[in-house]
Protein backbone atom coordinates (compact mmCIF):
# COMPACT_ATOMS: atom_id res chain seq x y z
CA UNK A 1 -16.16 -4.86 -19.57
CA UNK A 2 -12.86 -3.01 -18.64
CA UNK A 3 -11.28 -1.14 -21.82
CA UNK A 4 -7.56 -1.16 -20.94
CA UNK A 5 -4.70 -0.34 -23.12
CA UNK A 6 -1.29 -2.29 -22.24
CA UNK A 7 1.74 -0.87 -21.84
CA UNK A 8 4.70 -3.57 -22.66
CA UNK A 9 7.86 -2.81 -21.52
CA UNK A 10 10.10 -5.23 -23.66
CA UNK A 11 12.68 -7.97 -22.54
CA UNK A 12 16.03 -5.58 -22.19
CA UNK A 13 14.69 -1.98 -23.57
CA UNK A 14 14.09 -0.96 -19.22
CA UNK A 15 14.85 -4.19 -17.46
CA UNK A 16 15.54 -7.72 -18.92
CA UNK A 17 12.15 -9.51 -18.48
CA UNK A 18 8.46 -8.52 -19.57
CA UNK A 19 6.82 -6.31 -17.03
CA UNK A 20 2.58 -5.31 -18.10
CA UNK A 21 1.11 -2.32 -16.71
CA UNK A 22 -2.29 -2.28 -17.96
CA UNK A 23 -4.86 1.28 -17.93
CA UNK A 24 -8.54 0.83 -17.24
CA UNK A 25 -9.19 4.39 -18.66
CA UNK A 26 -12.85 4.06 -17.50
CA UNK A 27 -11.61 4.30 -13.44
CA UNK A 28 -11.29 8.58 -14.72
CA UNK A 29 -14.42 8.08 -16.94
CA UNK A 30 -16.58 5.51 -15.92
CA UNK A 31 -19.93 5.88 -13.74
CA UNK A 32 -19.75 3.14 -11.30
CA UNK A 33 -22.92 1.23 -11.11
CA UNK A 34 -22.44 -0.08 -7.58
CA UNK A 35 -21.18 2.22 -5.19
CA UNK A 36 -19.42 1.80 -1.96
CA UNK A 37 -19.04 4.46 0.85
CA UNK A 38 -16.66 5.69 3.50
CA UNK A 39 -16.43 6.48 7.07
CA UNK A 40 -13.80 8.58 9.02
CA UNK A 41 -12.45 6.97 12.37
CA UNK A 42 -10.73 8.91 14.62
CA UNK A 43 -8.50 7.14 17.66
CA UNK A 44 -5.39 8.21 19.44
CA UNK A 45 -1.58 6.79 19.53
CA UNK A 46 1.21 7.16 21.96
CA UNK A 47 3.49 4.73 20.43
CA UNK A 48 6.04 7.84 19.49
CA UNK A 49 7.79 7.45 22.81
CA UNK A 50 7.83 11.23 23.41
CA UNK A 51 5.07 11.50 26.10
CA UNK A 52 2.23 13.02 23.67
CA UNK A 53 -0.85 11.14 22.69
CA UNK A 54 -1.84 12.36 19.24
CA UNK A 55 -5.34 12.58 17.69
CA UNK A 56 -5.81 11.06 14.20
CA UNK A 57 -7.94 9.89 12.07
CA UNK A 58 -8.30 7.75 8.96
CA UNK A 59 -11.07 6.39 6.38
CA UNK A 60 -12.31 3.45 5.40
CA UNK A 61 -14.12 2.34 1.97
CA UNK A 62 -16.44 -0.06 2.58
CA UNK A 63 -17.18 -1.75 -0.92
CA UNK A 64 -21.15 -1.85 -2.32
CA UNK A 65 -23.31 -4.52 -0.71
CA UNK A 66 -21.61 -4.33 2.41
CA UNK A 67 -23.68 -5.28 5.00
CA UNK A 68 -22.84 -4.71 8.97
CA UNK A 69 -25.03 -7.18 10.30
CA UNK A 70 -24.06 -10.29 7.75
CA UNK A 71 -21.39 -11.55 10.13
CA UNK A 72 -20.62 -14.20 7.95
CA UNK A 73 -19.55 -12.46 4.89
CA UNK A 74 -16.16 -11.72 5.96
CA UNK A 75 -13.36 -9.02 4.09
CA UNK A 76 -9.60 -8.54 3.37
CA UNK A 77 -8.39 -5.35 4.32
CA UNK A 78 -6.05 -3.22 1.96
CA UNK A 79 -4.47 -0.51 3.43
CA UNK A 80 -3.14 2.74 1.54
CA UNK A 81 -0.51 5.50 2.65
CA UNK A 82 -0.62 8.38 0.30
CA UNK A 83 2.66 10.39 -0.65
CA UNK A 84 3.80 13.90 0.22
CA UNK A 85 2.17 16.41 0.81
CA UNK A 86 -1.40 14.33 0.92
CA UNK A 87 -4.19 13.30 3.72
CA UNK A 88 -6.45 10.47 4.32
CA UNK A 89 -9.21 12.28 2.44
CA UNK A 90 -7.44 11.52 -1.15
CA UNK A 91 -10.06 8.91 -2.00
CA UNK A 92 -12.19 8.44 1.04
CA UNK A 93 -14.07 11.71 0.06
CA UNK A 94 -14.78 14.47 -2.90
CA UNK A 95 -14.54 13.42 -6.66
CA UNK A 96 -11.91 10.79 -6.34
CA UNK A 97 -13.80 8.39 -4.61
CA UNK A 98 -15.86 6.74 -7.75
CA UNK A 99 -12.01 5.82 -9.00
CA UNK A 100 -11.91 3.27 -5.83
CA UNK A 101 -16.12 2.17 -7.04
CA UNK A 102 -14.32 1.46 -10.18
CA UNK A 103 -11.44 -1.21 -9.33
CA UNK A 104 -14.65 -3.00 -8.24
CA UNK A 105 -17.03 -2.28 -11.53
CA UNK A 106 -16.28 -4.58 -13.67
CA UNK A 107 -16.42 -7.77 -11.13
CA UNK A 108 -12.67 -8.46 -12.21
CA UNK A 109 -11.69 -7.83 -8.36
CA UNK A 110 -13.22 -9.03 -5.42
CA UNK A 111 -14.54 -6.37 -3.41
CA UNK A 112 -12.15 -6.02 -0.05
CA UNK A 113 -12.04 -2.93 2.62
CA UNK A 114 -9.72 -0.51 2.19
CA UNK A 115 -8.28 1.73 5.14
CA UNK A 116 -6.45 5.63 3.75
CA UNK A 117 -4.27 6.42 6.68
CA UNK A 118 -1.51 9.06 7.24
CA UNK A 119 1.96 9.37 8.58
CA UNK A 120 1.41 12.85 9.23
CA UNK A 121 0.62 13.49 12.97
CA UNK A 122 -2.23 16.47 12.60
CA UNK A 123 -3.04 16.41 8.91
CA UNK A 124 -5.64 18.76 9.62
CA UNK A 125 -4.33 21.41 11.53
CA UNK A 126 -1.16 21.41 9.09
CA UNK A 127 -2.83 21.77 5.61
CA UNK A 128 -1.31 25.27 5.05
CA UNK A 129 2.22 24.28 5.26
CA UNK A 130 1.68 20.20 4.39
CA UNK A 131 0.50 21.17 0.37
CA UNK A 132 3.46 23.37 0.24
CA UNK A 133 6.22 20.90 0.95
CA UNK A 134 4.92 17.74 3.27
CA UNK A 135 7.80 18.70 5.80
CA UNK A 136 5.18 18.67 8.59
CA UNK A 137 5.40 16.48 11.87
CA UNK A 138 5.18 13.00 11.06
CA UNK A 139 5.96 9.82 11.95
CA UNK A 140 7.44 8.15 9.14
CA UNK A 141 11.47 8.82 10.18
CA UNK A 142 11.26 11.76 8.17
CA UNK A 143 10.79 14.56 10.88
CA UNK A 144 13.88 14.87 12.97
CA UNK A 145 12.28 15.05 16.35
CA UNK A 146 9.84 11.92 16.15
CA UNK A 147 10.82 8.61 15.93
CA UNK A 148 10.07 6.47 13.21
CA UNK A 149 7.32 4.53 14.93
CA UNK A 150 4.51 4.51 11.89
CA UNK A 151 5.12 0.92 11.67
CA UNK A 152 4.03 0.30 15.59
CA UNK A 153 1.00 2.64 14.69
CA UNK A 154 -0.29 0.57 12.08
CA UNK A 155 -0.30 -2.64 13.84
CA UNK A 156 -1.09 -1.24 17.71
CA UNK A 157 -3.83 1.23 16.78
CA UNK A 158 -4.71 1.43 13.18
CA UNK A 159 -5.32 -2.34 12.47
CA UNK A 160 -7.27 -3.08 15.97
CA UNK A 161 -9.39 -0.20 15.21
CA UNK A 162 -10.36 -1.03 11.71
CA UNK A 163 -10.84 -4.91 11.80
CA UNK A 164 -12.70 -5.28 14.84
CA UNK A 165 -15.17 -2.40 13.80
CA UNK A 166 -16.19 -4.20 10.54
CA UNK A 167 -16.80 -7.65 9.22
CA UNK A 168 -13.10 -8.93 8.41
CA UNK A 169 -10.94 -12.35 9.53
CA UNK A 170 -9.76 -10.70 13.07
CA UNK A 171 -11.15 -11.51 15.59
CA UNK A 172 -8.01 -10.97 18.57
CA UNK A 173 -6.51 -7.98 18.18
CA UNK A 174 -2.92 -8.82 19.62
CA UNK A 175 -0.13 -8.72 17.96
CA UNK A 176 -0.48 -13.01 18.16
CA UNK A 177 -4.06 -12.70 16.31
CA UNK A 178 -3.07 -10.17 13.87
CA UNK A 179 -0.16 -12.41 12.93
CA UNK A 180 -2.28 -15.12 12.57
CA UNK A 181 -4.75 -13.30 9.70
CA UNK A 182 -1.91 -12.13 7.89
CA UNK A 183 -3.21 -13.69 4.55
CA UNK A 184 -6.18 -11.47 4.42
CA UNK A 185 -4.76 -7.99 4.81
CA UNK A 186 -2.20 -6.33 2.70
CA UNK A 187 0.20 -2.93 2.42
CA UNK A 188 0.08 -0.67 -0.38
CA UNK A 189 1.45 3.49 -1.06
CA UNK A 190 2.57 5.61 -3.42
CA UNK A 191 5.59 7.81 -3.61
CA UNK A 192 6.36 8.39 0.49
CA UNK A 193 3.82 6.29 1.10
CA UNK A 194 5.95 3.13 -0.95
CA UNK A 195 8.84 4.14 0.73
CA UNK A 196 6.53 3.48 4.13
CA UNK A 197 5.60 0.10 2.06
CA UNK A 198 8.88 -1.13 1.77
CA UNK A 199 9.36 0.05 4.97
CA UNK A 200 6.50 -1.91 6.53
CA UNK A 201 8.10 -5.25 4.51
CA UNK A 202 11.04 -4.62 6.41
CA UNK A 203 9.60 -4.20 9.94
CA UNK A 204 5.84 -5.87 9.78
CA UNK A 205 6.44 -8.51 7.59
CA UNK A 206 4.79 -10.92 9.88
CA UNK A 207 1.73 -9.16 9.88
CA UNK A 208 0.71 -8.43 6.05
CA UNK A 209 0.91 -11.13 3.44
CA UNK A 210 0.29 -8.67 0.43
CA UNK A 211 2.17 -5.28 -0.39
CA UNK A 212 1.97 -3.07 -3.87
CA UNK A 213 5.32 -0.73 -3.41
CA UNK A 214 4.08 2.47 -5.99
CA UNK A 215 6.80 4.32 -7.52
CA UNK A 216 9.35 4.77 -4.53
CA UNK A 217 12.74 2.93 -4.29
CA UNK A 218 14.29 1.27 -1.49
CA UNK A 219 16.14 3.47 0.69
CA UNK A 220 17.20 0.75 2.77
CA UNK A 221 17.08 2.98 6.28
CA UNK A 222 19.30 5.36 4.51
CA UNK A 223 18.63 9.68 3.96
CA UNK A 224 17.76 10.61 0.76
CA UNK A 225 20.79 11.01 -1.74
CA UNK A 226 23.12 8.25 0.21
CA UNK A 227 23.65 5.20 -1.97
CA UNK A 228 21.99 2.41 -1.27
CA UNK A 229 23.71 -1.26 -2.15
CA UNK A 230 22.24 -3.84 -3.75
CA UNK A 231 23.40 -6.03 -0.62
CA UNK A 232 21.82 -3.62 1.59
CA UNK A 233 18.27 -3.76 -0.46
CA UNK A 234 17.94 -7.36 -0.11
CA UNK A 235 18.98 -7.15 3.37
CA UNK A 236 16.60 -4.98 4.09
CA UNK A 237 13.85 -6.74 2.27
CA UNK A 238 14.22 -9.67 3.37
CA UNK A 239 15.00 -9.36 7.01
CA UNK A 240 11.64 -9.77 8.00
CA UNK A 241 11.13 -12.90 5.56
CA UNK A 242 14.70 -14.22 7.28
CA UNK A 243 12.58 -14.50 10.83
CA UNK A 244 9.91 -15.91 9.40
CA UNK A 245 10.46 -18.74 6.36
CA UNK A 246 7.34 -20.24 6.16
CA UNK A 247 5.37 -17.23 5.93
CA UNK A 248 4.02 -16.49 2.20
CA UNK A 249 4.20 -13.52 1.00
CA UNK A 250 3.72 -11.62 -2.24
CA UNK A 251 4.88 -7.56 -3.89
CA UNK A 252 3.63 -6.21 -6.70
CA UNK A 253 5.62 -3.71 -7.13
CA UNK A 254 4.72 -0.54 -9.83
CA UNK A 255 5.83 2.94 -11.40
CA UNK A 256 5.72 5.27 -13.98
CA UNK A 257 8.51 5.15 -16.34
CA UNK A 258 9.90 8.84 -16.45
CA UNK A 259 10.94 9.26 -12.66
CA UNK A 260 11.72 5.85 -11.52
CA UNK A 261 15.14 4.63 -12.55
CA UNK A 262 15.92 3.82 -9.05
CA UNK A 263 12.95 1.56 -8.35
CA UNK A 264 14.21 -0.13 -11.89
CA UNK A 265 17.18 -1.13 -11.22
CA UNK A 266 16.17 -2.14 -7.58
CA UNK A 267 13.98 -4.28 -8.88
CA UNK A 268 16.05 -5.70 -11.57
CA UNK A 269 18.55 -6.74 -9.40
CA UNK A 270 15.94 -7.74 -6.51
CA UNK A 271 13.69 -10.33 -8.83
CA UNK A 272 16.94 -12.13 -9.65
CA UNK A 273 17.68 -12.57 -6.34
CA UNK A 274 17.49 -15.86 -3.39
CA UNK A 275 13.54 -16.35 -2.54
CA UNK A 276 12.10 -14.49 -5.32
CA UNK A 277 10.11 -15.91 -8.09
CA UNK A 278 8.99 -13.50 -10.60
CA UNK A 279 5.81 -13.25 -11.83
CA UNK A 280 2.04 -12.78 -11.59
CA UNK A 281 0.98 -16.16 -9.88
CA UNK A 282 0.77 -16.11 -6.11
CA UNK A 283 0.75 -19.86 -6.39
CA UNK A 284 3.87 -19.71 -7.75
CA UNK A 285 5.57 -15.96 -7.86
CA UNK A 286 6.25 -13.92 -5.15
CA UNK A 287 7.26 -10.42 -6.82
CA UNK A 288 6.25 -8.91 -9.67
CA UNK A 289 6.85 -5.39 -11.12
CA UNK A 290 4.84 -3.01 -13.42
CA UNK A 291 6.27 -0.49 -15.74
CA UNK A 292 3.45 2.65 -16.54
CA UNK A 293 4.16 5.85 -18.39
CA UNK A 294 2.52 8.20 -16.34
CA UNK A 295 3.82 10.99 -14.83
CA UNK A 296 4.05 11.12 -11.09
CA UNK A 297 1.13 12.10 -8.84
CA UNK A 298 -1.08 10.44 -5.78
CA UNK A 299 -4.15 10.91 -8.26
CA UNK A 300 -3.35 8.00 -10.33
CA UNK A 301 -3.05 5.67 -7.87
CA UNK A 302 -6.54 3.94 -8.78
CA UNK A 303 -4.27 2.68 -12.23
CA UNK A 304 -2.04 1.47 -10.23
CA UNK A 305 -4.44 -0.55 -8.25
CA UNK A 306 -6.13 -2.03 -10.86
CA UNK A 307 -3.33 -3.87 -11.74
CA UNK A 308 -1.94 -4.96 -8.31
CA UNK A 309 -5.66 -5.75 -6.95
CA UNK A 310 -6.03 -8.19 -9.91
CA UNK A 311 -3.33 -10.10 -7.97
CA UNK A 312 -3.55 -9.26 -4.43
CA UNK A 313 -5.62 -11.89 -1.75
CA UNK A 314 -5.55 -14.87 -5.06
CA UNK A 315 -5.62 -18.02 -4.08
CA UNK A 316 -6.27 -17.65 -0.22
C-alpha cells in the first residue's frame, strides 16, 4: 500500500478550484519488489536541416515481467524530456532508477514503457559545460544556430526506433501509423523539458493522446522574459487540437508551488477556457492541474509521476 500525504491547495488561496498533488514518500524510500530494467539505444537524426547527421542516444525502462517474445502483451509508451542541464541517464541508470520500479509497486499503475530522451545534440561529449549552465547545442529552439526541430526528432527517429524494437501498439512507423496509435503513447518533462511538452501539444498533437506539462509555463513561441497573452496561450495550445477535433486528448499538468506563478495563472485562465473540462476523468476531463510544494529539481520528477500516471492511458 502507497503511504501518500495530500497536499490541498484550496478553492481561491492559489487558483479558484481544488487542485491534489499527492506524495508517495516510499518512491525515495521504498525497495521495489519487482524490478524493471533499461537499455540505451543509440540512432542518428538529420532532421536539423543544417547538413550534419548527429549521433544520440536515449533509454528505455522496460517495466518487470516484460517479456520480448510474448507478442501479444502489448505496451503504452511514456516518453520523458528532462530539464536543463540533464541527460537521458537521469533515471534510466545509477540510484534513481528504483524511483521509476516504484510508480509501478504498489499495482496502482499499469506498468507502460517509458523512453528518457534529450534535446541536447551530444550530451556526452558536453557534460563539462552542460551541468554548468545547459547552454550546450541543442535542438529545442534554444541554441541560436539550430533550428527548433526536436519535435520532427521525436516522431521521425525517436518513436520508430523505440516502438518497433519492443512489444507496443505500432506496428507502421509512418507518420499515418503513428497517428493512428496515438491513444497509447503520451508526452511528459519537467522544467525545459515541459516547456518541450507544451511545445510538442502545439506541434505533435496528432501524434500523442497523453501529456503531463511539469513545472514550466507556456511561452507560447516567445524568448524568455517577453509576455505571453492569455490569447496567445490558448492559441498556441490549441492549434494543434483546431486541425484535429475529433482527436481526444488529455494534460495533466503539475508544479511545485514556490517557483511557478506563471504556470498558475496559465492554467487558471487555460481550464476556464473553450474545449477544456477540468478534472481527473479522461472520460470526461481533459486538463487537470496539480499544485506540490517542492522545490524545483529533475530529481523529483518520480512525485510528479505518480500522480499524472494514475491518470494517464485510463479508459483506452
Amino acid at each position: 500500500m502507497s503511504v501518500i500525504r495530500k497536499v490541498i491547495t484550496k478553492p481561491g488561496e492559489v487558483i479558484d478550484f481544488e487542485t491534489v498533488f499527492e506524495e508517495n514518500t516510499r518512491i525515495r524510500t521504498g525497495v521495489p519488489s519487482k524490478r524493471g530494467h533499461c537499455e540505451r539505444l543509440d540512432y542518428e537524426t538529420s532532421v536539423y536541416e543544417d547538413g550534419i547527421t548527429y549521433k544520440k542516444y536515449c533509454y528505455v525502462y522496460l517495466p518487470y515481467g516484460y517479456d520480448p517474445e510474448d507478442k501479444d502483451k502489448k505496451y503504452n509508451v511514456l516518453y520523458f524530456q528532462h530539464g536543463n542541464t540533464c541527460d537521458p541517464q537521469i533515471f534510466g541508470v545509477g540510484g534513481n532508477m528504483p524511483m521509476i520500479d516504484m510508480l509501478f509497486d504498489s499495482g496502482e499503475i499499469e506498468p507502460c514503457i517509458m523512453a528518457f530522451i534529450t534535446y541536447y545534440m551530444d550530451p556526452e561529449g558536453d557534460y563539462k559545460d552542460r551541468v554548468v549552465t545547459g547552454m550546450v547545442p541543442a535542438g529545442d529552439g534554444a541554441w541560436p544556430s539550430i533550428k527548433g526541430n526536436y519535435y520532427k526528432e521525436i516522431v521521425e527517429n525517436i518513436i520508430p526506433l523505440v516502438e518497433t524494437k519492443y512489444n507496443t501498439y505500432l506496428t507502421d512507423p509512418s507518420r499515418e501509423g503513428i497517428r493512428a496509435t496515438r491513444d497509447h503513447r503520451g508526452f511528459c518533462g519537467y522544467s525545459r523539458g515541459c516547456g518541450c511538452t507544451w511545445n510538442i501539444i502545439h506541434r505533435d498533437f496528432e501524434y500523442f493522446r497523453w501529456y503531463a506539462p511539469m513545472s514550466g509555463h507556456i511561452s507560447a513561441g516567445k524568448k524568455r522574459g517577453e509576455t505571453v497573452t492569455p490569447k496567445e496561450v490558448y492559441d498556441f495550445v490549441t492549434a494543434g487540437m483546431k486541425e484535429n477535433p475529433d482527436l481526444p486528448f488529455f494534460i495533466y499538468a503539475s508544479c511545485g508551488n514556490p517557483d511557478a506563478e506563471e504556470m498558475k495563472r496559465q492554467m487558471k485562465e487555460l481550464t476556464k477556457a473553450d474545449g477544456f473540462s477540468f478534472g481527473r476523468d479522461p472520460e470526461k476531463n481533459n486538463i487537470y492541474f496539480a499544485i506540490s510544494d517542492f522545490y524545483h529539481t529533475d530529481f523529483l520528477v518520480p512525485y510528479y509521476l505518480w500522480n499524472s500516471m494514475k491518470v494517464l492511458f485510463k479508459g483506452i
